[in-house]
C-alpha atoms as a PDB file:
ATOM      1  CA  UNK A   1     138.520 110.719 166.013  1.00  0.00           C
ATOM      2  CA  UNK A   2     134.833 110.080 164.968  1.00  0.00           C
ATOM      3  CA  UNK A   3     133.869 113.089 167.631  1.00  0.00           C
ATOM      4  CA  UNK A   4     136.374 115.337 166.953  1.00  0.00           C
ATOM      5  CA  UNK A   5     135.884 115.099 163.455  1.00  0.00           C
ATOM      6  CA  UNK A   6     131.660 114.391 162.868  1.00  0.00           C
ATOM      7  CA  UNK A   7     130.801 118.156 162.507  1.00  0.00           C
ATOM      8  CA  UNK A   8     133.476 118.234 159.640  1.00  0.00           C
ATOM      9  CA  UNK A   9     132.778 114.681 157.848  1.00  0.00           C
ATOM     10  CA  UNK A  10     128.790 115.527 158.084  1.00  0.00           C
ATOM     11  CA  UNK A  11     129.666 119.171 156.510  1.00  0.00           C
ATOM     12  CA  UNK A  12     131.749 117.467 153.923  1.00  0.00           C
ATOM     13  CA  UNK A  13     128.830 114.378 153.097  1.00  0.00           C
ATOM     14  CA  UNK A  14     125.882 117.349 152.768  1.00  0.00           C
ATOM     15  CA  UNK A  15     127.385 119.499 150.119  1.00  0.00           C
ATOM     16  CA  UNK A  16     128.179 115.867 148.263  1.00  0.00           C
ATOM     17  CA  UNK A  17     125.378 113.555 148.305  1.00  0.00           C
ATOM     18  CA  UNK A  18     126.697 111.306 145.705  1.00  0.00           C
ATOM     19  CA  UNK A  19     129.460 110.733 148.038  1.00  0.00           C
ATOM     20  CA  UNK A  20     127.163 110.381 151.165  1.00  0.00           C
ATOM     21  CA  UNK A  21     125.568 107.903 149.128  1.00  0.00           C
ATOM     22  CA  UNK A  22     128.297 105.659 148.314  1.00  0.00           C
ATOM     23  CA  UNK A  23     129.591 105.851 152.428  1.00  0.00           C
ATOM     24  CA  UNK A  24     125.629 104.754 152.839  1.00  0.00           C
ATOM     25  CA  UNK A  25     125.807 102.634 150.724  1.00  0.00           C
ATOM     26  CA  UNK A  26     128.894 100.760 152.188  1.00  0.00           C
ATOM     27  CA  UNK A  27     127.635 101.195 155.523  1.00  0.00           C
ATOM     28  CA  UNK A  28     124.640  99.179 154.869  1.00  0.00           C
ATOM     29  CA  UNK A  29     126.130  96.717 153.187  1.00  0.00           C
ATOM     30  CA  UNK A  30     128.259  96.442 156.595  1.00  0.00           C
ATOM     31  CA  UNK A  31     125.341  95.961 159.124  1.00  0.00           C
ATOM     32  CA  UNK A  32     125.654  92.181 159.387  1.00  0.00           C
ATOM     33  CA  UNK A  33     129.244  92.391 160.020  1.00  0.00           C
ATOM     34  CA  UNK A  34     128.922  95.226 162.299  1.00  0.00           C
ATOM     35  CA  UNK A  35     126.189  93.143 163.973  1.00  0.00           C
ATOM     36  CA  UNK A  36     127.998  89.759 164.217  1.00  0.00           C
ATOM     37  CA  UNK A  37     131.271  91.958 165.305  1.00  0.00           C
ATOM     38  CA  UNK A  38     129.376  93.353 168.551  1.00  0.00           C
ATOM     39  CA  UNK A  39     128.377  90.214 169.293  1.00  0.00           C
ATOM     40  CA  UNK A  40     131.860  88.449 169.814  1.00  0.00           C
ATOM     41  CA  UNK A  41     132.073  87.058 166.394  1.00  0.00           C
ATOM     42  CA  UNK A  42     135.194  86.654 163.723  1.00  0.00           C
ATOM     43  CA  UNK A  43     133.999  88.376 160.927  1.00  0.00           C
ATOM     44  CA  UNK A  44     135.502  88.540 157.619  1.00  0.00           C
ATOM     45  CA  UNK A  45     135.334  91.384 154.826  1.00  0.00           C
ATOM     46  CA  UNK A  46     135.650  91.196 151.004  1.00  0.00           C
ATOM     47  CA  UNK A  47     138.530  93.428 149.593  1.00  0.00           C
ATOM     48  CA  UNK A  48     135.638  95.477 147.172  1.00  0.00           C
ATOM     49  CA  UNK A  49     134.275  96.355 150.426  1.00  0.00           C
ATOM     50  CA  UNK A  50     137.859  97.249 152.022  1.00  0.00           C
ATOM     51  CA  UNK A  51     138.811  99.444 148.869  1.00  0.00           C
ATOM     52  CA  UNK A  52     135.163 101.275 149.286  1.00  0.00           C
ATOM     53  CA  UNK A  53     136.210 102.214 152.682  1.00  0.00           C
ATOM     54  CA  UNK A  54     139.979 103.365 151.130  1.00  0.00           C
ATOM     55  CA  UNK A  55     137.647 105.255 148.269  1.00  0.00           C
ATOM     56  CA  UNK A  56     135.275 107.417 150.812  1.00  0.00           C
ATOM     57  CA  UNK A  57     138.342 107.817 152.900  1.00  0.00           C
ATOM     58  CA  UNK A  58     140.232 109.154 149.758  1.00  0.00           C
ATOM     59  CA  UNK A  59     137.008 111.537 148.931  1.00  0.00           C
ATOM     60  CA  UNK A  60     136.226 112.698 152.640  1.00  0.00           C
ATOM     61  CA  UNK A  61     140.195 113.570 152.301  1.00  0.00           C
ATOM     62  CA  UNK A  62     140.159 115.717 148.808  1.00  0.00           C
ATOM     63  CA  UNK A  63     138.086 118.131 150.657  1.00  0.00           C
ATOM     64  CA  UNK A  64     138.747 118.065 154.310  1.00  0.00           C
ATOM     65  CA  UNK A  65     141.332 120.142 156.973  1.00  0.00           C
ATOM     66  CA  UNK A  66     145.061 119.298 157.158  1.00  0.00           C
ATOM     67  CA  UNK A  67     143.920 117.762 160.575  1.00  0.00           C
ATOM     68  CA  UNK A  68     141.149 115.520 158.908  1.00  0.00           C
ATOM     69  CA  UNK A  69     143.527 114.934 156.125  1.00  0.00           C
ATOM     70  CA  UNK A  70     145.877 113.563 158.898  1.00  0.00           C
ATOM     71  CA  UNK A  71     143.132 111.407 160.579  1.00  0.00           C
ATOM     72  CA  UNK A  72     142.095 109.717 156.967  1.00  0.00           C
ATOM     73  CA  UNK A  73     145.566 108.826 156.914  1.00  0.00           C
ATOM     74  CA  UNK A  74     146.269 107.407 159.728  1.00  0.00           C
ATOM     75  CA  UNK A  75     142.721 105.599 159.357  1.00  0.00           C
ATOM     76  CA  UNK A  76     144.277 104.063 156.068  1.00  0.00           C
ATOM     77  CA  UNK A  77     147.344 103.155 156.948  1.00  0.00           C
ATOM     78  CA  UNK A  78     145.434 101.203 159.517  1.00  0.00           C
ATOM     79  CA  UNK A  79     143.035 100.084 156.971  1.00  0.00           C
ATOM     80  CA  UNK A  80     146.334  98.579 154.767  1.00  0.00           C
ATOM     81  CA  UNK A  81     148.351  97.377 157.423  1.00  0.00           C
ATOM     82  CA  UNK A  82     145.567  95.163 158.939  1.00  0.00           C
ATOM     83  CA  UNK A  83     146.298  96.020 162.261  1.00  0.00           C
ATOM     84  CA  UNK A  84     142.563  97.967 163.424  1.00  0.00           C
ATOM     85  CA  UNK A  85     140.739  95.146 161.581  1.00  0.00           C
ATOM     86  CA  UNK A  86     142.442  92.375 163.521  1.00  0.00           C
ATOM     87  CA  UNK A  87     141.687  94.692 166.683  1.00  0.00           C
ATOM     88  CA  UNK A  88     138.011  95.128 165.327  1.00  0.00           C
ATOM     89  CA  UNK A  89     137.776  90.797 165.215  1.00  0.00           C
ATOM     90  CA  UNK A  90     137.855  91.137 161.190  1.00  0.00           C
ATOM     91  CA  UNK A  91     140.081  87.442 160.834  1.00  0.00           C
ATOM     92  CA  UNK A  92     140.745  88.351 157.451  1.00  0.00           C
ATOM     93  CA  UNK A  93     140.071  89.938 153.913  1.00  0.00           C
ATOM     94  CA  UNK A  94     138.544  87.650 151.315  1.00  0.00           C
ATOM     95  CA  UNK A  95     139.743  88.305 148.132  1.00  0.00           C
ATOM     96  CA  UNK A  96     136.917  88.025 145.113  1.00  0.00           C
ATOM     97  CA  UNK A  97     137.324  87.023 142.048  1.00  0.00           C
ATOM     98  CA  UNK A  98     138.958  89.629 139.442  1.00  0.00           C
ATOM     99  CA  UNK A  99     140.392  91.596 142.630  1.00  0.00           C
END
């Protein structure tokens, strides 16, 4: 999906770079996971950081193609049923306080 849809989703981030910085933003604060994920390791995500995924998602999908549209929510669905993070070695989401 990431290939098929890059041209799109880059089009989309460059005419809104207050929402290409938030996905930046959320990308970087990612990295170590990312990192430790490559590497073998059981990672574990905070549910602020899950819902900033769902909130990019939910922005890339206000202005994309019915077929993006149907990507972002098939992405989410994933994202919500758990399913793609258990497949991406993400053990669980931590919930923070006031979440």
């Amino acid at each position: 999906m990431f290939y098929r849809h890059a041209l799109e989703v880059t089009t989309i981030l460059v005419k809104n770079p207050s929402l290409a910085a938030d996905a930046r933003n959320i990308m970087n604060a990612m990295l170590p996971e990312v990192k430790a994920a490559t590497q073998g390791k059981a990672i574990t995500i905070g549910q602020a950081q899950l819902n900033g995924i769902i909130s990019i998602l939910d922005a890339l999908g206000s202005e994309a193609s019915p077929d993006l549209k149907r990507s972002i929510q098939r992405i989410k669905r994933d994202l919500q049923q758990k399913n793609v993070l258990n497949k991406m070695g993400i053990k669980k989401v931590k919930r923070e306080k006031g979440l």
